[in-house]
Every structure is written in structure tokens, then in C-alpha cells.
PDB file of N, CA and C in Angstrom:
ATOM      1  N   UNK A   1      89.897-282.958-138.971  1.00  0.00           N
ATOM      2  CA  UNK A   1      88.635-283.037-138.260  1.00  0.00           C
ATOM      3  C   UNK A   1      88.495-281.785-137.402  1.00  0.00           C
ATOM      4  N   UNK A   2      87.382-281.588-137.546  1.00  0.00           N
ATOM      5  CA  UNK A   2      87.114-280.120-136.818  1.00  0.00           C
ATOM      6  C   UNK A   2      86.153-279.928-136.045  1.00  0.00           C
ATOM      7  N   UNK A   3      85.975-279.514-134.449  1.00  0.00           N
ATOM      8  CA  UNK A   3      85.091-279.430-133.699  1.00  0.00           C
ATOM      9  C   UNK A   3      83.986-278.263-134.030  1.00  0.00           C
ATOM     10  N   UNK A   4      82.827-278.763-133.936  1.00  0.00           N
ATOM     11  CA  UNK A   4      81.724-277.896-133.811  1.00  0.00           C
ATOM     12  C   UNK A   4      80.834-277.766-132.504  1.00  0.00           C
ATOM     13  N   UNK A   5      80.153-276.613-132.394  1.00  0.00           N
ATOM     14  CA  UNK A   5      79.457-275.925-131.896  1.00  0.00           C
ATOM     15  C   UNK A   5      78.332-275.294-132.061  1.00  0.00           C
ATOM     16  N   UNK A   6      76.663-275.575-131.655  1.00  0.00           N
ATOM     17  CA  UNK A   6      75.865-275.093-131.965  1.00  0.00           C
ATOM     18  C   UNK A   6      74.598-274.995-131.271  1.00  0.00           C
ATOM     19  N   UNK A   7      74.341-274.097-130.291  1.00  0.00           N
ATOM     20  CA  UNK A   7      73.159-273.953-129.528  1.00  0.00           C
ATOM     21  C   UNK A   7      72.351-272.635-129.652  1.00  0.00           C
ATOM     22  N   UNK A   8      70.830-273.318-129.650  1.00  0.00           N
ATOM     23  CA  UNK A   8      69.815-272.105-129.785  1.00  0.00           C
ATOM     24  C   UNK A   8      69.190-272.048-128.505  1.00  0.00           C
ATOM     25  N   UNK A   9      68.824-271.014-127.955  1.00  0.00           N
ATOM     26  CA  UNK A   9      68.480-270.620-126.631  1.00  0.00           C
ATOM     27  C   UNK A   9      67.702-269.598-127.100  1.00  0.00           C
ATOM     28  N   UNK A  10      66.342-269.945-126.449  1.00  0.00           N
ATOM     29  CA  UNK A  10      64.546-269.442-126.839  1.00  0.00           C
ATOM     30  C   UNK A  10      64.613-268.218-125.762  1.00  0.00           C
ATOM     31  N   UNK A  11      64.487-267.235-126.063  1.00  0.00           N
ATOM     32  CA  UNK A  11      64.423-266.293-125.107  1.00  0.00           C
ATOM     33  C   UNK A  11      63.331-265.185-124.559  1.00  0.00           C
ATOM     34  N   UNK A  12      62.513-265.467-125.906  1.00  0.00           N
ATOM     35  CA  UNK A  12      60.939-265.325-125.671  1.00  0.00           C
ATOM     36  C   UNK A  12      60.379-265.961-126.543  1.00  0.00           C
ATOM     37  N   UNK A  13      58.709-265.841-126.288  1.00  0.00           N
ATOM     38  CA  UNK A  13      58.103-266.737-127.564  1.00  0.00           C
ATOM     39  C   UNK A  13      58.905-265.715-128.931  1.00  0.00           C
ATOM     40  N   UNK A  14      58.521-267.032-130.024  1.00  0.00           N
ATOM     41  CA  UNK A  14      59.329-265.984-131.093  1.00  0.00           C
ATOM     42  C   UNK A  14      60.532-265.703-131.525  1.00  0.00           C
ATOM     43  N   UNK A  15      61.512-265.344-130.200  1.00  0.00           N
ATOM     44  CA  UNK A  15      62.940-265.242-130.681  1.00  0.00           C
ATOM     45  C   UNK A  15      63.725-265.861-130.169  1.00  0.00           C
ATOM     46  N   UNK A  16      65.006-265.982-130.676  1.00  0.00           N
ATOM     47  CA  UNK A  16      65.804-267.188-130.275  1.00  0.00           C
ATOM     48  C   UNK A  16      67.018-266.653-130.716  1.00  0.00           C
ATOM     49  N   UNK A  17      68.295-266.965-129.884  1.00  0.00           N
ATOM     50  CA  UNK A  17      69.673-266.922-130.005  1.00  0.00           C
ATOM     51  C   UNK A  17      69.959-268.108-130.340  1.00  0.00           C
ATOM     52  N   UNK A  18      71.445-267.291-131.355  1.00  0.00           N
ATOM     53  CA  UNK A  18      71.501-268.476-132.092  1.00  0.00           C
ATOM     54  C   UNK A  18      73.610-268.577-131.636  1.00  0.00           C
ATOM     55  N   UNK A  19      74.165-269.636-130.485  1.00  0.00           N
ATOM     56  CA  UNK A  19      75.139-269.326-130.040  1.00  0.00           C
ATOM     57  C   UNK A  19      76.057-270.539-130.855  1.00  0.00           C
ATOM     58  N   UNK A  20      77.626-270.029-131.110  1.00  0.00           N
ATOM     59  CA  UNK A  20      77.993-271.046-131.799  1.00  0.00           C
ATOM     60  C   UNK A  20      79.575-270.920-130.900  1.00  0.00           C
ATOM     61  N   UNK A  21      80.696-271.941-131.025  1.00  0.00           N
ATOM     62  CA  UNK A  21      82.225-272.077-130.252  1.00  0.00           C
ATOM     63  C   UNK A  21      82.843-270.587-130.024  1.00  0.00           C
ATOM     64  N   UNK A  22      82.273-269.590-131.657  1.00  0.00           N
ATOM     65  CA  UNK A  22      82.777-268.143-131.009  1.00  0.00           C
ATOM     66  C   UNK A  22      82.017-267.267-130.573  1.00  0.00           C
ATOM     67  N   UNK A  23      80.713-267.436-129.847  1.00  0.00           N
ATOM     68  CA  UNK A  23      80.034-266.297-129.406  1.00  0.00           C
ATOM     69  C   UNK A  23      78.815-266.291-130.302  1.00  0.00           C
ATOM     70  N   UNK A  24      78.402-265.790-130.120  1.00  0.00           N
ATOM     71  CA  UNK A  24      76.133-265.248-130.594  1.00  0.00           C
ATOM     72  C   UNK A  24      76.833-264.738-131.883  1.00  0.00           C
ATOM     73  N   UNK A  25      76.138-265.719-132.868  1.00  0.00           N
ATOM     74  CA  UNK A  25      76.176-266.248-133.840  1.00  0.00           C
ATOM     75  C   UNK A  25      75.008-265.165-134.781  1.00  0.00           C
ATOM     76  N   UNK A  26      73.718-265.592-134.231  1.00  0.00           N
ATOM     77  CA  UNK A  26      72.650-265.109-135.479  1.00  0.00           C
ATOM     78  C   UNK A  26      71.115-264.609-134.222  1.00  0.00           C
ATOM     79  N   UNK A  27      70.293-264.315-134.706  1.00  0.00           N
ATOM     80  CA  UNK A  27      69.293-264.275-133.756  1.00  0.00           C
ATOM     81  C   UNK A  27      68.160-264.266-134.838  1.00  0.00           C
ATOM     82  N   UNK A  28      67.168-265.518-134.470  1.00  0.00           N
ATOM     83  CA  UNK A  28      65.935-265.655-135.154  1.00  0.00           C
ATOM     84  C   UNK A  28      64.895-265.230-134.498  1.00  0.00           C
ATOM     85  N   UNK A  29      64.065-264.321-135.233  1.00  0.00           N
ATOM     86  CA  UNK A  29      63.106-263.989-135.080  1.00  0.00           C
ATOM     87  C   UNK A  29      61.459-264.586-135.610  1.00  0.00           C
ATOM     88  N   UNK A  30      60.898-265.169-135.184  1.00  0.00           N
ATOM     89  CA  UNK A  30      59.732-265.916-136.058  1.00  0.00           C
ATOM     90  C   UNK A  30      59.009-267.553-135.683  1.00  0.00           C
ATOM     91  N   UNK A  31      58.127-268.103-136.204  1.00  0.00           N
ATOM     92  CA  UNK A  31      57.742-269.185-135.341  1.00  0.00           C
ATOM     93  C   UNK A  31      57.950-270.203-136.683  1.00  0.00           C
ATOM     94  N   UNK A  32      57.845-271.327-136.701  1.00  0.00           N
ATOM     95  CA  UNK A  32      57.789-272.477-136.973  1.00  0.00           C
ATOM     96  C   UNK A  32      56.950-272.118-138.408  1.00  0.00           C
ATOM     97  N   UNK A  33      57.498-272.013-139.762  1.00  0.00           N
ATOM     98  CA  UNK A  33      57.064-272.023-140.899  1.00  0.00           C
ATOM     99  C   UNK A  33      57.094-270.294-141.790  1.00  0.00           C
ATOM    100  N   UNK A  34      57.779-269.551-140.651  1.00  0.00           N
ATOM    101  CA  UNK A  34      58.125-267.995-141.211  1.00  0.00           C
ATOM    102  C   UNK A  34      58.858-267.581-139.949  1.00  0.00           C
ATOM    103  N   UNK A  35      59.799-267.083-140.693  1.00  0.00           N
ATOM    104  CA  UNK A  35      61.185-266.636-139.885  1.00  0.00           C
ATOM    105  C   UNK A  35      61.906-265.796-140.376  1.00  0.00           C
ATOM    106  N   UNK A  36      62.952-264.794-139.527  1.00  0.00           N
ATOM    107  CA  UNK A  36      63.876-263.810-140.167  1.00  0.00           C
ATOM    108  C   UNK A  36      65.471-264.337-139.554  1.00  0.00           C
ATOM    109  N   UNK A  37      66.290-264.453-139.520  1.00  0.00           N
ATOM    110  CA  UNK A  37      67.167-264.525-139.003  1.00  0.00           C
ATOM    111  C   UNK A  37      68.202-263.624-139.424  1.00  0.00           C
ATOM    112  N   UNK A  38      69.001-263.175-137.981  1.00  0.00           N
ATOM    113  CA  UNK A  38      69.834-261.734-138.592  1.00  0.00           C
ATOM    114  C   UNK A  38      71.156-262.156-137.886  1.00  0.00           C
ATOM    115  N   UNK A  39      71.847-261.633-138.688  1.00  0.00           N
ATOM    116  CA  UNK A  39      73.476-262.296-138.629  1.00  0.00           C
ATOM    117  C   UNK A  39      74.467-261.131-138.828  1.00  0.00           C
ATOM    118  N   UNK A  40      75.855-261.608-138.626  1.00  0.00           N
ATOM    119  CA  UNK A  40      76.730-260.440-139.377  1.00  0.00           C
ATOM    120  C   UNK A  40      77.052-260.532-141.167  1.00  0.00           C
ATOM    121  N   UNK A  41      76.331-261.972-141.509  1.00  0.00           N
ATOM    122  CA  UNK A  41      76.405-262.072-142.868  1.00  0.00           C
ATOM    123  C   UNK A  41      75.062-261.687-143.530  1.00  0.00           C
ATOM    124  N   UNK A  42      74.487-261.113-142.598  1.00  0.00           N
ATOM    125  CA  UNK A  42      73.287-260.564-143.412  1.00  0.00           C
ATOM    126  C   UNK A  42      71.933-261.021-142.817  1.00  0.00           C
ATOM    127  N   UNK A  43      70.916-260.553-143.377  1.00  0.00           N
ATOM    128  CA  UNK A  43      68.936-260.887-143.454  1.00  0.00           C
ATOM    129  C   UNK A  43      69.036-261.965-143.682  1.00  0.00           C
ATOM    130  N   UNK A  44      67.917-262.931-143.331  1.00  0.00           N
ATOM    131  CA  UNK A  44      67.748-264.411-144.441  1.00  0.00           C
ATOM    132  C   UNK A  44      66.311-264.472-143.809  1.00  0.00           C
ATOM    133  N   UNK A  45      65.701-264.761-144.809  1.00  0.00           N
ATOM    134  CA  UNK A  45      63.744-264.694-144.507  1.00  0.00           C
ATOM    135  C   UNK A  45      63.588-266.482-144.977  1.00  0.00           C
ATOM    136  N   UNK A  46      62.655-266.880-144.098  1.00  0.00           N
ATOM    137  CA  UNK A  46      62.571-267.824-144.281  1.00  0.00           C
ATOM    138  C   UNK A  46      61.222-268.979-144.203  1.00  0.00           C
ATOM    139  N   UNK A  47      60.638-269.237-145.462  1.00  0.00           N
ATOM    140  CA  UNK A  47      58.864-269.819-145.235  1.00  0.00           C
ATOM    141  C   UNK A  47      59.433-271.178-145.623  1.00  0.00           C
ATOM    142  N   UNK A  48      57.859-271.603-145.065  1.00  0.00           N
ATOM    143  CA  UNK A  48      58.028-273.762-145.040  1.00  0.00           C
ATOM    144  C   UNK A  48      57.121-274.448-144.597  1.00  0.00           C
ATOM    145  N   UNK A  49      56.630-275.519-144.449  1.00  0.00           N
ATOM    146  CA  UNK A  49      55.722-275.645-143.888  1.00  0.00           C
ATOM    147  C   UNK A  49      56.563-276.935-142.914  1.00  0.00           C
ATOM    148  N   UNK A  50      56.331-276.341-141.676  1.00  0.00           N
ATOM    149  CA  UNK A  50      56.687-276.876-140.589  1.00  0.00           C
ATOM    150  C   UNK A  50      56.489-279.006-140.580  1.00  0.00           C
ATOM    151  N   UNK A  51      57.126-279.677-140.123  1.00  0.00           N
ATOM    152  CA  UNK A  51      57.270-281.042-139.984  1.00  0.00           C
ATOM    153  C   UNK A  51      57.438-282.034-141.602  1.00  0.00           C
ATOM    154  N   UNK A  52      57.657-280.985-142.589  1.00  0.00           N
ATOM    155  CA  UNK A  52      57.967-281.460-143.808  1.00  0.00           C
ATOM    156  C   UNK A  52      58.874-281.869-143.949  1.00  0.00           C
ATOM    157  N   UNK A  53      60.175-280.551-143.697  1.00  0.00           N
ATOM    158  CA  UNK A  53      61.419-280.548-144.558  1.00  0.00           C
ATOM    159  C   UNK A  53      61.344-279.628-145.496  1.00  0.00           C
ATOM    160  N   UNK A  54      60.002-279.219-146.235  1.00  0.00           N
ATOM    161  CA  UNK A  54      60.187-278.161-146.860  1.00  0.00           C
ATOM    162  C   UNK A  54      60.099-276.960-146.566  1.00  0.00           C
ATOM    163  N   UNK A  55      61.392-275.677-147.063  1.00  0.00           N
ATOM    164  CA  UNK A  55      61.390-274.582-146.914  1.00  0.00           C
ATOM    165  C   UNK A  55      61.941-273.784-147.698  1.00  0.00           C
ATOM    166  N   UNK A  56      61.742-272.606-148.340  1.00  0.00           N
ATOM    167  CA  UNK A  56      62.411-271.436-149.258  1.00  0.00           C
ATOM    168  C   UNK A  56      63.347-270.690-148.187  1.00  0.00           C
ATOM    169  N   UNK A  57      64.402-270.277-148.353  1.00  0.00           N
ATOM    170  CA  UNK A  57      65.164-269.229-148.080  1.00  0.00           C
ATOM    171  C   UNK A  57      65.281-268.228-148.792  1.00  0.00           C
ATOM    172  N   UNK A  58      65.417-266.672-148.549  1.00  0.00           N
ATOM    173  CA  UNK A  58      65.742-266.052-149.271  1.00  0.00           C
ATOM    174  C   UNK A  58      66.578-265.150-148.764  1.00  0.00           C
ATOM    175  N   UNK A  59      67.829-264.708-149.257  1.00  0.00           N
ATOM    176  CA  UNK A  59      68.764-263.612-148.368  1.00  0.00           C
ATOM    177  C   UNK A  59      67.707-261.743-148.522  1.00  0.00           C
ATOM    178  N   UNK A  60      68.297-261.358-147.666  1.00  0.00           N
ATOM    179  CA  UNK A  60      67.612-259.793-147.827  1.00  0.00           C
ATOM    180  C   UNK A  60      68.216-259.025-148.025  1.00  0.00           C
ATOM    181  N   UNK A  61      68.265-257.977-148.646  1.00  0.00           N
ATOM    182  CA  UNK A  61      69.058-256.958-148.922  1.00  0.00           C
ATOM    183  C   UNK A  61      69.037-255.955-148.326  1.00  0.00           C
ATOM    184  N   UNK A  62      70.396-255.663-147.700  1.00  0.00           N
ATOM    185  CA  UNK A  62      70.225-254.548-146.782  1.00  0.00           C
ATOM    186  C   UNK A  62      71.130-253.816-147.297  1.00  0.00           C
ATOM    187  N   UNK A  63      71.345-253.388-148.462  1.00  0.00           N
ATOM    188  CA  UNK A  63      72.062-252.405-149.140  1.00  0.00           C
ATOM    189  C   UNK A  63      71.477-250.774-149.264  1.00  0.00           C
ATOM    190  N   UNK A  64      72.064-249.970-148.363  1.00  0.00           N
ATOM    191  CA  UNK A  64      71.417-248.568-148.403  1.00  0.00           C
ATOM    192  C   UNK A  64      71.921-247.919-149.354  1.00  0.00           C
ATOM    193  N   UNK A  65      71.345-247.330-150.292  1.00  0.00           N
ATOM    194  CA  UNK A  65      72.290-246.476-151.680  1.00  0.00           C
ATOM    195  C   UNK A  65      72.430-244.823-150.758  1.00  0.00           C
ATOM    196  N   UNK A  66      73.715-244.863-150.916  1.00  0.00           N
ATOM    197  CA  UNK A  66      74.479-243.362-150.274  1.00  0.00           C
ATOM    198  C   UNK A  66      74.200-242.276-151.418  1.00  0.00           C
ATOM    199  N   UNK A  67      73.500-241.319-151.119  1.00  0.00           N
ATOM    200  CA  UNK A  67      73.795-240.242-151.626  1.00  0.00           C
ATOM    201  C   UNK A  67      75.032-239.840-152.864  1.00  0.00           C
ATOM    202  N   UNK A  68      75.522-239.484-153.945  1.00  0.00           N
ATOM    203  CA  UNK A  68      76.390-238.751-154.199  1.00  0.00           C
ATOM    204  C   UNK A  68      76.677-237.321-153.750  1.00  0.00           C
ATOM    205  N   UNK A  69      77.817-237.059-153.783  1.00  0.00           N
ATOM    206  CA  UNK A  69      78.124-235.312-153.310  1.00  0.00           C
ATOM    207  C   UNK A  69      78.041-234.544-154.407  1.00  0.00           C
ATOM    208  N   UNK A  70      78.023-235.127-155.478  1.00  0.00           N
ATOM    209  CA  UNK A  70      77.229-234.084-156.333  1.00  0.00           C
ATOM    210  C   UNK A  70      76.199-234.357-157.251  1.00  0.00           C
ATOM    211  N   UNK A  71      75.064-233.830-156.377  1.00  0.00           N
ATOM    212  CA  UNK A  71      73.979-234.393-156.996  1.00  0.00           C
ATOM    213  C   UNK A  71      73.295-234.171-158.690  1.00  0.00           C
ATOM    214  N   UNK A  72      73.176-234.783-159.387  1.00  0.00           N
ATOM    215  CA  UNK A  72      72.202-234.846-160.972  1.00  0.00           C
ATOM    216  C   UNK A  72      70.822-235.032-161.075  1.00  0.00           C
ATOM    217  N   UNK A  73      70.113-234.443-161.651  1.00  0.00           N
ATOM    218  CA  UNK A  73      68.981-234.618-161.621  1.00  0.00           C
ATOM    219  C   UNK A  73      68.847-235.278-162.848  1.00  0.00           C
ATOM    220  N   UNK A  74      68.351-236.735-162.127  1.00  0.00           N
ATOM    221  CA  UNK A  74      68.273-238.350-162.674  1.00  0.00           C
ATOM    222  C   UNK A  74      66.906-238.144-164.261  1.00  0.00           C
ATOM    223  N   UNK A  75      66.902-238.788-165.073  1.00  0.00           N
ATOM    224  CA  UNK A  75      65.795-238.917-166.597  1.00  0.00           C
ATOM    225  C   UNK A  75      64.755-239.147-165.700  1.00  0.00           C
ATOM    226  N   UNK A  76      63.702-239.161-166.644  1.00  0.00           N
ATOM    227  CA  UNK A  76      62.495-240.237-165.746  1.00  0.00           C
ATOM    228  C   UNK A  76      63.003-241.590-166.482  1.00  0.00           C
ATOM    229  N   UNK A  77      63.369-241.794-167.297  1.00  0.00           N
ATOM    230  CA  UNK A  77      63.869-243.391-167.613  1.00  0.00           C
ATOM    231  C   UNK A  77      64.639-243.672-166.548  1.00  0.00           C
ATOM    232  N   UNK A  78      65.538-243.407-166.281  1.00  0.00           N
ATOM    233  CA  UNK A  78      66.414-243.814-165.202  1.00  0.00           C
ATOM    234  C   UNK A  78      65.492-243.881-163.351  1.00  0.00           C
ATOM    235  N   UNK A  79      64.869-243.115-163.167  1.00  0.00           N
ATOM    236  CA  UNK A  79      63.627-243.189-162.471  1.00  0.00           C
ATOM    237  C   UNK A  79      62.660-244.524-162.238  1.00  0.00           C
ATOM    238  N   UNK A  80      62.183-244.919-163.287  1.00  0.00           N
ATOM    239  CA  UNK A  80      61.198-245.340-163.716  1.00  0.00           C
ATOM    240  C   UNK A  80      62.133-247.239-164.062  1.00  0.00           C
ATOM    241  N   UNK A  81      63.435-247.132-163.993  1.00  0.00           N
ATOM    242  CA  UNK A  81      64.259-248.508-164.573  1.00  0.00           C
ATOM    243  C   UNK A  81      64.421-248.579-162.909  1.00  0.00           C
ATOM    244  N   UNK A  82      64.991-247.979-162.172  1.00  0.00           N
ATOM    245  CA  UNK A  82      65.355-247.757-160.814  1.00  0.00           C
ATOM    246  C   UNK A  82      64.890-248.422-159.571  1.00  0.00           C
ATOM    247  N   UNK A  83      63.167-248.158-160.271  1.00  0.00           N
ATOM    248  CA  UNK A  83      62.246-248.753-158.874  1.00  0.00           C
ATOM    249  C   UNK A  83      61.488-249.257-159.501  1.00  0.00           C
ATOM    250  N   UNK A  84      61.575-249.725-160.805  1.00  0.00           N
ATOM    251  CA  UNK A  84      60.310-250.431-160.918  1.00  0.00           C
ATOM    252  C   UNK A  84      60.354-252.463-160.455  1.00  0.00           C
ATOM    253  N   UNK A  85      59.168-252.521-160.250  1.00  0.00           N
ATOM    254  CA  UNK A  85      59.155-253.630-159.497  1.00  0.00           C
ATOM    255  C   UNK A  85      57.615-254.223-160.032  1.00  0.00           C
ATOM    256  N   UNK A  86      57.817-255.295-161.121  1.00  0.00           N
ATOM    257  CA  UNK A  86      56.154-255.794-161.425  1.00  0.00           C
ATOM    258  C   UNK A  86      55.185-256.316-160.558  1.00  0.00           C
ATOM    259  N   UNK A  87      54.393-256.119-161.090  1.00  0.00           N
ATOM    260  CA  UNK A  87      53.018-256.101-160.430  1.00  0.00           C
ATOM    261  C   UNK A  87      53.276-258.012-159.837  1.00  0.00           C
ATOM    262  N   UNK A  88      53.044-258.229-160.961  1.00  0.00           N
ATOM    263  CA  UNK A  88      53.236-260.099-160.545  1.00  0.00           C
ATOM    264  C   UNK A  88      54.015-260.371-159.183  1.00  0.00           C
ATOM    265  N   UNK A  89      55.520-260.018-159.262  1.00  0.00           N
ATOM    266  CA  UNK A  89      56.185-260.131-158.270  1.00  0.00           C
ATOM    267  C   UNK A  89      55.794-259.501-156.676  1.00  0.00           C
ATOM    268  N   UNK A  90      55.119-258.270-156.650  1.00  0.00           N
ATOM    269  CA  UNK A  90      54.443-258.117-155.375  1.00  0.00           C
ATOM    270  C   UNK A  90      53.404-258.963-154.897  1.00  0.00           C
ATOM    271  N   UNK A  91      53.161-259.742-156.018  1.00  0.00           N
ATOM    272  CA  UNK A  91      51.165-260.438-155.864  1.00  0.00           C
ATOM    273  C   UNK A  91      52.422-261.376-155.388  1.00  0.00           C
ATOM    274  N   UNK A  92      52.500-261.954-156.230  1.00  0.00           N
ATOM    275  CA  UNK A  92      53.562-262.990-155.432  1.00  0.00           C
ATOM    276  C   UNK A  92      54.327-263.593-154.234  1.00  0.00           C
ATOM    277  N   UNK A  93      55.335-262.421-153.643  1.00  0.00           N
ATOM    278  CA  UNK A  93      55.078-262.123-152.454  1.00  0.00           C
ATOM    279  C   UNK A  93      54.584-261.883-151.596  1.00  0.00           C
ATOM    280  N   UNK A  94      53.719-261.119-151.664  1.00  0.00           N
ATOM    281  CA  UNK A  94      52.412-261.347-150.784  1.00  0.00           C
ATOM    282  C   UNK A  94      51.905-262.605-150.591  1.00  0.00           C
ATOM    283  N   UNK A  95      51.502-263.055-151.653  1.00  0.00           N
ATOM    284  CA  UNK A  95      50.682-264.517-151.334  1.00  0.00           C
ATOM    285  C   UNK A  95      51.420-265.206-150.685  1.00  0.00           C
ATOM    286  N   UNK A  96      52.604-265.689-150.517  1.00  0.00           N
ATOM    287  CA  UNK A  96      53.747-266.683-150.117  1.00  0.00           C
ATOM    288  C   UNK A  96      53.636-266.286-148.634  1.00  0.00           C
ATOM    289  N   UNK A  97      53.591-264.634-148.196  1.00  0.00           N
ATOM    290  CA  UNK A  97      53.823-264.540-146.692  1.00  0.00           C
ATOM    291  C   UNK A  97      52.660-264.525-146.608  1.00  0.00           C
ATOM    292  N   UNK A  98      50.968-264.507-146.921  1.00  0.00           N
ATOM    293  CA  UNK A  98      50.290-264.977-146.022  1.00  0.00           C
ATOM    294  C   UNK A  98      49.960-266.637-146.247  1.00  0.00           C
ATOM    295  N   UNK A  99      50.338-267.141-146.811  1.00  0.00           N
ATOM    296  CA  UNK A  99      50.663-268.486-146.819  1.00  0.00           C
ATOM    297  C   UNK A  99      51.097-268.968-145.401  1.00  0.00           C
ATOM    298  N   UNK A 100      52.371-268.266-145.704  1.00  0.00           N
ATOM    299  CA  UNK A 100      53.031-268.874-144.672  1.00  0.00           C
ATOM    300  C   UNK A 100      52.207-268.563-143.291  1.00  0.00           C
ATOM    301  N   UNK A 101      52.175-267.399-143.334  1.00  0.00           N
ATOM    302  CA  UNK A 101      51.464-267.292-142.083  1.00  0.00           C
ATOM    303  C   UNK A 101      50.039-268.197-141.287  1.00  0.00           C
ATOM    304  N   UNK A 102      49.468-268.718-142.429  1.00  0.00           N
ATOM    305  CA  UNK A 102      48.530-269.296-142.147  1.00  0.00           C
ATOM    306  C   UNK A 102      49.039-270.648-142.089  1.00  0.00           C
ATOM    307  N   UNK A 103      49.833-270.993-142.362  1.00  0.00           N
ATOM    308  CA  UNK A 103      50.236-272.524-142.074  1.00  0.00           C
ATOM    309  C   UNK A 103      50.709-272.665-140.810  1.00  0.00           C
ATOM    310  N   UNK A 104      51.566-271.540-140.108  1.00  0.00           N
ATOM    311  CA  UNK A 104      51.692-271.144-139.059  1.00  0.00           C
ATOM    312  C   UNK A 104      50.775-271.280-138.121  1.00  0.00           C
ATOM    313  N   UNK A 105      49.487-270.596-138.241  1.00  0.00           N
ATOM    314  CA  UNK A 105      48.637-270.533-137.360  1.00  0.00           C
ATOM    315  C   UNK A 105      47.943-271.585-137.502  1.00  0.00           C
ATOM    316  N   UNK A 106      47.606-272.489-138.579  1.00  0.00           N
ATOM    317  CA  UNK A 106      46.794-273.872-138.111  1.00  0.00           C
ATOM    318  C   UNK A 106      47.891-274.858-137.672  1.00  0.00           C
ATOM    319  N   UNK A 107      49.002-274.826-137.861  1.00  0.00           N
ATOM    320  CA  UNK A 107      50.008-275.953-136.925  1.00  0.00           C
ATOM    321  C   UNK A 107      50.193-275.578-135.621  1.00  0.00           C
ATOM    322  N   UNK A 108      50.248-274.518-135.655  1.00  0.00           N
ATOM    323  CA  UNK A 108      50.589-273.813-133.930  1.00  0.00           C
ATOM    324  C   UNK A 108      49.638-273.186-133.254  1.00  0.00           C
TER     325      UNK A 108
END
């Protein structure tokens, strides 16, 4: 059996510490149905619609690609495989965060 620990302490509108048995844990940023929370294990974004139960998580990627020391000048295939990102999936995203946002603002 193992003791736990877990308090959030509001420190302005919006953000919130997140304290646990070893010290400040995570810190959320965001209101009731869209949220960021930042940790030492990483981003986590987070939509829902508030007094449900329902919510998506998604982790974030905070992976910076380093330079090589000796640089190649990359194909355009390799270019073009690299960053591409479909159209659908931005519409997508988008819609979800102003979703959220607006569920936000008529509950709160």
C-alpha cells in the first residue's frame, strides 16, 4: 500500500499548480474544456466538454531536430515527405480547438 499525494493550487485565473508528496509536479494552463499542461514528462493538450466526463488528450511534441555538422543538401522528395502535413488534418484541428473554445465560453 502506498501513500499518495495530490494538490492543485489556482494561482491566477487560468493557471494552476499542480503539487504532488515530491514537489510541483505539472502546471496547467487553460480553463475548463481546453487546457495545456506542462510537466517534466512532457506537453499534454487537452479538449472536453466540461461536466461530462468527456475529454481527448493528446501528448505534444517537443522534439527539436538538431542540426547535423555536416550539412547535405536534402532532394525535394525528402523535403516535401519531411513537412508535409494534409490538408484534412489541419481543418481538423482547427475545428476541434475552436470547438473547444466555444464550449468554453458558453459554460463559463
Amino acid at each position: 500500500m502506498s501513500l499518495r499525494f495530490k494538490k492543485s493550487i489556482k494561482i491566477l485565473p487560468g493557471i494552476k499548480l499542480n503539487i504532488s508528496k515530491n514537489g510541483l509536479n505539472s502546471v496547467t494552463i487553460g480553463k475548463p474544456g481546453a487546457s495545456i499542461n506542462i510537466s517534466k514528462k512532457g506537453k499534454q493538450a487537452t479538449i472536453g466538454i466540461p461536466g461530462t466526463g468527456l475529454s481527448y488528450s493528446k501528448k505534444i511534441s517537443s522534439r527539436v531536430d538538431i542540426p547535423s555538422k555536416s550539412p547535405s543538401v536534402p532532394s525535394s522528395a525528402e523535403l516535401n515527405s519531411k513537412h508535409s502535413t494534409s490538408p484534412t488534418k489541419i481543418i481538423m484541428i482547427s475545428l476541434v480547438i475552436i470547438f473547444s473554445f466555444l464550449i468554453g465560453a458558453v459554460f463559463f
